[in-house]
C-alpha atoms as a PDB file:
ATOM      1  CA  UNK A   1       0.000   0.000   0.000  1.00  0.00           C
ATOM      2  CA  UNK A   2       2.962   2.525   0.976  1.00  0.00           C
ATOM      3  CA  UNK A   3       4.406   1.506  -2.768  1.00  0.00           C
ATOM      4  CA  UNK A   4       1.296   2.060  -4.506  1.00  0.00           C
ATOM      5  CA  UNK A   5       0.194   5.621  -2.638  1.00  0.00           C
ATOM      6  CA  UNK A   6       4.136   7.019  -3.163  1.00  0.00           C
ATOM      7  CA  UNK A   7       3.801   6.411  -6.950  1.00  0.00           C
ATOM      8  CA  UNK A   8       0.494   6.270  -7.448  1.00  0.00           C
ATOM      9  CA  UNK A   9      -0.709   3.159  -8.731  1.00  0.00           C
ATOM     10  CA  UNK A  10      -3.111   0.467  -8.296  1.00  0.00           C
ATOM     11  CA  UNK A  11      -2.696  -2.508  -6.691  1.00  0.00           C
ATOM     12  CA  UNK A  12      -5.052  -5.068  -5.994  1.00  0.00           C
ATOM     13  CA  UNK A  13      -5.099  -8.434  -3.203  1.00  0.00           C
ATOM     14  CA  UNK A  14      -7.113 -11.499  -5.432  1.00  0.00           C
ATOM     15  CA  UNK A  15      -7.806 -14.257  -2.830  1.00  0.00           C
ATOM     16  CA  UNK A  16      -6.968 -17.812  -3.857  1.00  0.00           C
ATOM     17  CA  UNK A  17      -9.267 -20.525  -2.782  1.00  0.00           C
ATOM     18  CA  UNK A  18      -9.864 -23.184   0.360  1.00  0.00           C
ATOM     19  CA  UNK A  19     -12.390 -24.340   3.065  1.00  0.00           C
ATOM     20  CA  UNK A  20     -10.378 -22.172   5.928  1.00  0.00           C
ATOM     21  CA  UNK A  21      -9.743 -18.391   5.086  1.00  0.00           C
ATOM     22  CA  UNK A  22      -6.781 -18.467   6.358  1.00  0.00           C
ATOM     23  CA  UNK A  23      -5.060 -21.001   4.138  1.00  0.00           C
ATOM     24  CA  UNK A  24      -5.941 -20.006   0.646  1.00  0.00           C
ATOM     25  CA  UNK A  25      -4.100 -21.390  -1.978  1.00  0.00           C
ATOM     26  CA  UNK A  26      -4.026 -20.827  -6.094  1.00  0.00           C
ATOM     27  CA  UNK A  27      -3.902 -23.543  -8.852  1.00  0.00           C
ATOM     28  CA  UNK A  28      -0.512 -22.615  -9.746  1.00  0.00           C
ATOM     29  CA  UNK A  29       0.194 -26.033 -12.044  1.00  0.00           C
ATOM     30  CA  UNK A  30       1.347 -28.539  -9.901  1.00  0.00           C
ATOM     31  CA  UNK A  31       0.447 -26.914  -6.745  1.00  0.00           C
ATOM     32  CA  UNK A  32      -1.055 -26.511  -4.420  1.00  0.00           C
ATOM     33  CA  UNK A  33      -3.458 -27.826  -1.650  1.00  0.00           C
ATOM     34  CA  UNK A  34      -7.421 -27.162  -2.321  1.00  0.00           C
ATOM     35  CA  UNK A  35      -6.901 -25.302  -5.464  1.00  0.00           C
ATOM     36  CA  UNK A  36      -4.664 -27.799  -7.546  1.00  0.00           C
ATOM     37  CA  UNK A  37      -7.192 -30.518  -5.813  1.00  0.00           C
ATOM     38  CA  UNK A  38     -10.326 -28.943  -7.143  1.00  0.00           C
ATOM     39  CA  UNK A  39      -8.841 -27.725 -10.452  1.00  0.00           C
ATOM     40  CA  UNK A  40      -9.841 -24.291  -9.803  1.00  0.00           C
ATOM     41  CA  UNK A  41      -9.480 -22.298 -13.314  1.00  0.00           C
ATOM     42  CA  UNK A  42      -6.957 -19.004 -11.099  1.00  0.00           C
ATOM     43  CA  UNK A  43      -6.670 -18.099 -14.864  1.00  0.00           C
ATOM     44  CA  UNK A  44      -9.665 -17.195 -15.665  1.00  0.00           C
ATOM     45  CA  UNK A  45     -10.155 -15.787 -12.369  1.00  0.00           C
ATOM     46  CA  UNK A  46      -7.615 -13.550 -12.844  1.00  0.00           C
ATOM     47  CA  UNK A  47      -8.497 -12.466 -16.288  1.00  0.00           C
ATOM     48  CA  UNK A  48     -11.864 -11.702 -15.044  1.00  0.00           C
ATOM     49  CA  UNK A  49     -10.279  -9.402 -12.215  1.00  0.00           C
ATOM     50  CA  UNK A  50      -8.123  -7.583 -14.810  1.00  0.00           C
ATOM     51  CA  UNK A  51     -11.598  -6.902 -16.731  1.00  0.00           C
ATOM     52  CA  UNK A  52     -13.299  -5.880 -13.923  1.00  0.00           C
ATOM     53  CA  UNK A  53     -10.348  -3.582 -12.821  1.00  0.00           C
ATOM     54  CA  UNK A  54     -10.306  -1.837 -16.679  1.00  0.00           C
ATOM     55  CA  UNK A  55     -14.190  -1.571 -16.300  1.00  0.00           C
ATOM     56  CA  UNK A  56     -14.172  -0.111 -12.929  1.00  0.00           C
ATOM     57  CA  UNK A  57     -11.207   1.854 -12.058  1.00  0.00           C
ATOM     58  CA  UNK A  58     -10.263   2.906 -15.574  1.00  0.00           C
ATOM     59  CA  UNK A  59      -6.509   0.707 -15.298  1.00  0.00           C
ATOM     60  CA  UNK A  60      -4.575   0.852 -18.875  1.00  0.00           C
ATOM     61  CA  UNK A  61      -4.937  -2.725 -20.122  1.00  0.00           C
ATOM     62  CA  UNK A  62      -1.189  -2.476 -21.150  1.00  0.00           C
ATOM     63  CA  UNK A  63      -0.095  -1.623 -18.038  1.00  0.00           C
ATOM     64  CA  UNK A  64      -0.961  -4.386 -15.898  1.00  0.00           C
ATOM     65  CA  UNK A  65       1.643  -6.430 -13.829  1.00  0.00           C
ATOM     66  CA  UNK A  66       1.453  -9.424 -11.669  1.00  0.00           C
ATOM     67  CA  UNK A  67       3.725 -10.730  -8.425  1.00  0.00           C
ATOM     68  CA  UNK A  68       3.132 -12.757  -5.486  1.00  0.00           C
ATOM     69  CA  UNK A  69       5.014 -15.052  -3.327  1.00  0.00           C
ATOM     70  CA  UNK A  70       5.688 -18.231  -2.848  1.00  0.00           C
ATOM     71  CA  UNK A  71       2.236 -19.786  -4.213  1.00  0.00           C
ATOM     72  CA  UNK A  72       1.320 -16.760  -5.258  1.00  0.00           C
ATOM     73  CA  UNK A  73       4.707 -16.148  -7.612  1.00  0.00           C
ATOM     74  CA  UNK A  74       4.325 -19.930  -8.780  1.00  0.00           C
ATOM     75  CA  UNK A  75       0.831 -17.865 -10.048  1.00  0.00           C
ATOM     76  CA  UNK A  76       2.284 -14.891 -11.514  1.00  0.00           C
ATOM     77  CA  UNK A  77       4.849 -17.425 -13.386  1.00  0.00           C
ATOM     78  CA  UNK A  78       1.320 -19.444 -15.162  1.00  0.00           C
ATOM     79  CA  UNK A  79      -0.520 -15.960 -15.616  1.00  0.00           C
ATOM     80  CA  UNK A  80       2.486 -15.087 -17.736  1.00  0.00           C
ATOM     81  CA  UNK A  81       2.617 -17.863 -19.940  1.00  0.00           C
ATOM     82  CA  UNK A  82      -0.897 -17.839 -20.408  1.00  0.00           C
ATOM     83  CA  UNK A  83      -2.099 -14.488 -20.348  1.00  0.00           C
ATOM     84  CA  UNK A  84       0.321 -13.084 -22.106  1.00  0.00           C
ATOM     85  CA  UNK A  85      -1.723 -11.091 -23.858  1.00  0.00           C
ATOM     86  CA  UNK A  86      -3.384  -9.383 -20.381  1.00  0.00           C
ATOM     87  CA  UNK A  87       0.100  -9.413 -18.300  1.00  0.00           C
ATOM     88  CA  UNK A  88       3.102  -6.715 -19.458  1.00  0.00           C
ATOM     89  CA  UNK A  89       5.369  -7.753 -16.517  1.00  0.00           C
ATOM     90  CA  UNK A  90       5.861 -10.150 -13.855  1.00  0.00           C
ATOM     91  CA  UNK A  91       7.842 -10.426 -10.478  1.00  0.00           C
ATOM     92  CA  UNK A  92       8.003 -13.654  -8.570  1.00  0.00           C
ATOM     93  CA  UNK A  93       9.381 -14.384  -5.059  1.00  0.00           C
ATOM     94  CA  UNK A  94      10.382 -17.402  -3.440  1.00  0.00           C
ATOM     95  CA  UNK A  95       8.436 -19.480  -6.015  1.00  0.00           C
ATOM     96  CA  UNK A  96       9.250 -21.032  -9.305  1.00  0.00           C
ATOM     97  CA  UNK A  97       7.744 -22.006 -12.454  1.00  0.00           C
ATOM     98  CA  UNK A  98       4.995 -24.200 -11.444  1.00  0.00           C
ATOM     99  CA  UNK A  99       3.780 -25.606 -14.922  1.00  0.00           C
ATOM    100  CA  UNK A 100       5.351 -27.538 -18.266  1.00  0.00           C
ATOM    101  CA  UNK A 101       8.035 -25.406 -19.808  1.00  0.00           C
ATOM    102  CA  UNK A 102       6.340 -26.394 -22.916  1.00  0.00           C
ATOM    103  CA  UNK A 103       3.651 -24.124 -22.008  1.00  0.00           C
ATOM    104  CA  UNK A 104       6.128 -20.906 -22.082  1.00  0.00           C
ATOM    105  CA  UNK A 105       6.555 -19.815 -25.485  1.00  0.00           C
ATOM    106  CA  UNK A 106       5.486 -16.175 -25.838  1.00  0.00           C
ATOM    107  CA  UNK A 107       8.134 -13.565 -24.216  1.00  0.00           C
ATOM    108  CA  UNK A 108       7.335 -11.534 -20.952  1.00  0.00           C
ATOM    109  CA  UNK A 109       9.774  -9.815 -18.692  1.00  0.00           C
ATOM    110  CA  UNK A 110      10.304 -11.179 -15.919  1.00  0.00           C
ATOM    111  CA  UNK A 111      11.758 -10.405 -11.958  1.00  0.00           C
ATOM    112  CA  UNK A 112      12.785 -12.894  -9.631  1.00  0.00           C
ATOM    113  CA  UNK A 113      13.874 -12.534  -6.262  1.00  0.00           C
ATOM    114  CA  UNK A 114      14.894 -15.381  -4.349  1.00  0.00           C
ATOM    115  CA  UNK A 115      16.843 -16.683  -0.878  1.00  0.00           C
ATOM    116  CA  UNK A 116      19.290 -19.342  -0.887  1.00  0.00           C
ATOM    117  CA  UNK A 117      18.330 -20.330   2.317  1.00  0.00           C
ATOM    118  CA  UNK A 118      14.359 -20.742   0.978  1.00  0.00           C
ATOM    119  CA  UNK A 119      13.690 -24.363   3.031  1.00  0.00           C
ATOM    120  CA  UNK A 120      10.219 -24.233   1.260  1.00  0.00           C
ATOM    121  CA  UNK A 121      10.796 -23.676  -2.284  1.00  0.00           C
ATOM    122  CA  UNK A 122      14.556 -24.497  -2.079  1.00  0.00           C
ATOM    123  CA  UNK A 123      16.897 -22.081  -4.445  1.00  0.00           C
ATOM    124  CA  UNK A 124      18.583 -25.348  -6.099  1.00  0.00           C
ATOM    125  CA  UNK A 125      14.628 -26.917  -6.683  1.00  0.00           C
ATOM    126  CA  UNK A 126      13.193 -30.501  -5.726  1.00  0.00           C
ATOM    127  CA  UNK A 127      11.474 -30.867  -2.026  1.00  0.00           C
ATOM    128  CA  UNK A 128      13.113 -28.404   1.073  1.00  0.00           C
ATOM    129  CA  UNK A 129      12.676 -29.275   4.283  1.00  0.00           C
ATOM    130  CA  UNK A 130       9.173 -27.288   4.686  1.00  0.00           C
ATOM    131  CA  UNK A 131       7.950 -28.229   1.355  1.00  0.00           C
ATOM    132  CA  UNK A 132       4.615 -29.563   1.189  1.00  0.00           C
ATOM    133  CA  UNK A 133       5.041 -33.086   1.064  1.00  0.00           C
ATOM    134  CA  UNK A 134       3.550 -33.835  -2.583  1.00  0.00           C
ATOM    135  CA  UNK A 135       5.516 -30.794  -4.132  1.00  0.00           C
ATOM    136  CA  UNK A 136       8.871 -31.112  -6.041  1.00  0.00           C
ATOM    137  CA  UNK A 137       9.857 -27.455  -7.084  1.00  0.00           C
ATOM    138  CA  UNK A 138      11.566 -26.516 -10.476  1.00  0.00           C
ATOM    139  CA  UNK A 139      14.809 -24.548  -9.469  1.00  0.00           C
ATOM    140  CA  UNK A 140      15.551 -21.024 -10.015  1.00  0.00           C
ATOM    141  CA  UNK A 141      17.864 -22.174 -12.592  1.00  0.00           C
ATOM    142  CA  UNK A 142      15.305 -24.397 -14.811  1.00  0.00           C
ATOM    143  CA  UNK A 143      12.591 -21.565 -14.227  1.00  0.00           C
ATOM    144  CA  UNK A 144      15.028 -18.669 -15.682  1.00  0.00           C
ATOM    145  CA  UNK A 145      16.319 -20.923 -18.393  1.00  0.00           C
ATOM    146  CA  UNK A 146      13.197 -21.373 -19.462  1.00  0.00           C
ATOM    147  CA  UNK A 147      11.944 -17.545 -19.941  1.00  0.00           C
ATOM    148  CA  UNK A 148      15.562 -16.895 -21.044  1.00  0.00           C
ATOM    149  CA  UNK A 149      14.457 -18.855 -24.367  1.00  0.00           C
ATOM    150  CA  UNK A 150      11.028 -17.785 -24.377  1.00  0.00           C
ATOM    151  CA  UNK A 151      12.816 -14.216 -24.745  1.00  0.00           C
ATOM    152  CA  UNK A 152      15.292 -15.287 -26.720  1.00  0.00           C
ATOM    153  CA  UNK A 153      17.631 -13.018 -24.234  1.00  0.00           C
ATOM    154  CA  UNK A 154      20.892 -14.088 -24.120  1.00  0.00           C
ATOM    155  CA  UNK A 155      21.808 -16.991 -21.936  1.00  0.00           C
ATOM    156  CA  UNK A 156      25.203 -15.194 -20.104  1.00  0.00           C
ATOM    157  CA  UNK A 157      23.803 -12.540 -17.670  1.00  0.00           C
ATOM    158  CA  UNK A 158      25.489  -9.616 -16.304  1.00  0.00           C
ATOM    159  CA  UNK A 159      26.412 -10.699 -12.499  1.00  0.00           C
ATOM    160  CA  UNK A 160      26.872  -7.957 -10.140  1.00  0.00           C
ATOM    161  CA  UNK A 161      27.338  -8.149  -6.215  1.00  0.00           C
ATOM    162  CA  UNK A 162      25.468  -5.383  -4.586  1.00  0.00           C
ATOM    163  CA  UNK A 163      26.958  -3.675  -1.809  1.00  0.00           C
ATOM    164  CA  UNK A 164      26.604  -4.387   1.447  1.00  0.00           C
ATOM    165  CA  UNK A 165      24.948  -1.755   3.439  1.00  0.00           C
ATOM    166  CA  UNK A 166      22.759  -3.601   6.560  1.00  0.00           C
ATOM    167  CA  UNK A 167      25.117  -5.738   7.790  1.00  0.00           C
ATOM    168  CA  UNK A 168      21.818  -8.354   8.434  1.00  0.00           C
ATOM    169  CA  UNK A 169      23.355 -11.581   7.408  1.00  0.00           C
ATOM    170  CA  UNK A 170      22.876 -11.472   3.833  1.00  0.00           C
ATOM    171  CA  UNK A 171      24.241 -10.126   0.239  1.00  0.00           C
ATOM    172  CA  UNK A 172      22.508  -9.869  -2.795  1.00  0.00           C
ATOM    173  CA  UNK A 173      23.762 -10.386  -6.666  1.00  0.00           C
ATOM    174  CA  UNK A 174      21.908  -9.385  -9.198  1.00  0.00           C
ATOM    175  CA  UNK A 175      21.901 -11.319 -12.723  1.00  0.00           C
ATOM    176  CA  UNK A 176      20.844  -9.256 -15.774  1.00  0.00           C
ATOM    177  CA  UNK A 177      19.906 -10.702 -19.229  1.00  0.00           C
ATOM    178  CA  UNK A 178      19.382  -8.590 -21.782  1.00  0.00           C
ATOM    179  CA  UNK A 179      17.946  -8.874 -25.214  1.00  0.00           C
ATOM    180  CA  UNK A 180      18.649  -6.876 -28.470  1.00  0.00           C
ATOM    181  CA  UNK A 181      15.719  -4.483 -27.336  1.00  0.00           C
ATOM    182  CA  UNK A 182      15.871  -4.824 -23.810  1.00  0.00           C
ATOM    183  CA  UNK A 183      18.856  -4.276 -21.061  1.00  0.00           C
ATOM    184  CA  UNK A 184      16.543  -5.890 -18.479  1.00  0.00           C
ATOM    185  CA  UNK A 185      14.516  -8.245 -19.677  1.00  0.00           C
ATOM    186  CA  UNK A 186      14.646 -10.586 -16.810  1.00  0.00           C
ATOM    187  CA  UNK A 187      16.835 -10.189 -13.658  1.00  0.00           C
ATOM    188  CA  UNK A 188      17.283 -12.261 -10.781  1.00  0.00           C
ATOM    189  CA  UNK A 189      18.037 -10.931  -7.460  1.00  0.00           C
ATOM    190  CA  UNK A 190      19.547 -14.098  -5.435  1.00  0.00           C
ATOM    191  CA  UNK A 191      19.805 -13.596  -1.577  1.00  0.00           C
ATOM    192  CA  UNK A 192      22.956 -15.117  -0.008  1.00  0.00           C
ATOM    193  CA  UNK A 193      21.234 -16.294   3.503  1.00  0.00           C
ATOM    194  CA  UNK A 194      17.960 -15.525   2.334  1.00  0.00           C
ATOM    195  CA  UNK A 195      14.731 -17.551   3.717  1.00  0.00           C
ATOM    196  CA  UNK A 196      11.206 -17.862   1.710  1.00  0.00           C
ATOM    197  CA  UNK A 197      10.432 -14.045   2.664  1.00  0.00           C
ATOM    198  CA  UNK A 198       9.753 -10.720   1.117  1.00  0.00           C
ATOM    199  CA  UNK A 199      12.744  -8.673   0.496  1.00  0.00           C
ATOM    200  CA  UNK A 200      12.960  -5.776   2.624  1.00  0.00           C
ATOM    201  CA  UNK A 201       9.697  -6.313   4.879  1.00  0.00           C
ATOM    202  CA  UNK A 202      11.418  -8.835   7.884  1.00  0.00           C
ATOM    203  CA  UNK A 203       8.315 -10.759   8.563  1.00  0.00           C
ATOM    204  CA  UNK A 204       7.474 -14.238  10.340  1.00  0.00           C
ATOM    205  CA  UNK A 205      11.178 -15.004  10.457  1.00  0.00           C
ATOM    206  CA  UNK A 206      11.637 -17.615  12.832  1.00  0.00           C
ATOM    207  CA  UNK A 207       9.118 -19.499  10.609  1.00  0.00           C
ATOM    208  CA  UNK A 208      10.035 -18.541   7.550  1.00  0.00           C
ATOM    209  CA  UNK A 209      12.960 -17.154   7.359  1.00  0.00           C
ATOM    210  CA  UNK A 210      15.814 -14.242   6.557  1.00  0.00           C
ATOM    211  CA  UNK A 211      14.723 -10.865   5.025  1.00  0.00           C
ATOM    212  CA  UNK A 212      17.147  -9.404   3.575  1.00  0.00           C
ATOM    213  CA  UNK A 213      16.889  -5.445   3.815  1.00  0.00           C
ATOM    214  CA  UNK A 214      19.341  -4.734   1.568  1.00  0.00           C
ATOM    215  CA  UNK A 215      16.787  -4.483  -1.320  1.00  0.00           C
ATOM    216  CA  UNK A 216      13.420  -3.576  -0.992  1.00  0.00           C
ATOM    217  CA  UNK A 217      11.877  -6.070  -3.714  1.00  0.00           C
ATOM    218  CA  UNK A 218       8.301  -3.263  -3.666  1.00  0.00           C
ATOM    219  CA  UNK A 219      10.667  -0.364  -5.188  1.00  0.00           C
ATOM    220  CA  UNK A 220      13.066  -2.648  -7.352  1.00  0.00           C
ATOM    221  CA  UNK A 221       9.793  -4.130  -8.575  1.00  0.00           C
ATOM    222  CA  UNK A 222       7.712  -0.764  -9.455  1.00  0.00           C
ATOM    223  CA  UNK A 223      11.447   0.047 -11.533  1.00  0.00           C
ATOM    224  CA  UNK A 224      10.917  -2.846 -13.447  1.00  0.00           C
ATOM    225  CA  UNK A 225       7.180  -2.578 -13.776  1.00  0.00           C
ATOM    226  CA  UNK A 226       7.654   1.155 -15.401  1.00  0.00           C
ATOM    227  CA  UNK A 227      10.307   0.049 -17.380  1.00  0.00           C
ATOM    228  CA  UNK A 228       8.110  -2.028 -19.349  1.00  0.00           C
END
């Protein structure tokens, strides 16, 4: 909310689905929990809640961006690949590409952020030691691989280590891939001792955690989200 009222945008909270409100899940792919289980179409939710946004606030239909976390970036990754046509940008944290890389085929630019340290959905993929049982994540690797090509960026990135001002536990390098049009087109912000959390807002950490708070992922994210 502080993001959105600084640069004045609109940003909106979809719920996913499940029988207690607190534990709401979306059918990312291959997770998770009532959503996956009941097949719930999140897609055409969410295209549905980008129409009624255009109707109803008056949002620019090419301006519309998607991120979440966890869950909610394995989400963001699907709405890309197919809404393409609805999304202009996505950021994901601490989640990975949830669905067949065969699905990804039509270019989007894409932000990751993610913790080395994520015991949920591990950096380095498969099942962490809080995974939900049933769910083998794709890595950060696989999942930027895959968008890499979908781009057609190319595959060496530009690796820079960020400077350590918080002396919290953690360091940050950011990998750039460009394309022949775009210096950005997808960058990933790994977290050296980072947990599955939201960069710069320490939250839950004993359960889930490290923050890092040298980045704040809400203002590298609006960057990106301007930028294209």
């Amino acid at each position: 909310n502080e993001t959105a009222q600084k640069y004045n945008f609109i940003v909106a909270y979809p719920n996913g689905s499940g029988r207690i409100r607190k534990i709401l899940t979306w059918n990312s792919g291959k997770c998770c929990g009532y959503a996956k289980e009941h097949s719930i179409d999140d897609v055409t939710f969410a295209r549905e809640l980008i129409d009624f946004m255009i109707k109803k606030y008056g949002v620019d239909p090419t301006k519309v961006c998607a991120t979440g976390i966890s869950n909610g970036a394995m989400m963001a990754y699907r709405l890309a690949a197919e809404l393409p046509d609805r999304i202009a940008a996505i950021a994901a944290v601490a989640g990975t590409l949830d669905i067949d890389a065969a699905v990804v085929k039509k270019p989007m630019p894409i932000l990751h952020f993610h913790g080395t340290d994520d015991q949920y959905a591990p950096f380095e993929g498969g099942c962490g030691a809080k995974s939900l049982k049933e769910n083998n994540h794709a890595s950060v690797k696989t999942t930027i691989e895959t968008w890499i090509r979908a781009n057609q960026a190319e595959a060496e990135p530009k690796v820079e280590e960020l400077p350590d001002k918080t002396n919290d536990g953690t360091s940050v390098v950011r990998y750039t891939y460009k394309t022949k049009q775009d210096p950005q087109r997808i960058v990933l912000y790994k977290i050296i001792g980072g947990g599955h959390s939201w960069p710069g807002r320490p939250r839950f950490e004993r359960l889930l955690g490290r923050a890092t708070e040298e980045i704040s992922a809400n203002e590298i994210m609006w960057m990106f989200f301007t930028a294209h």
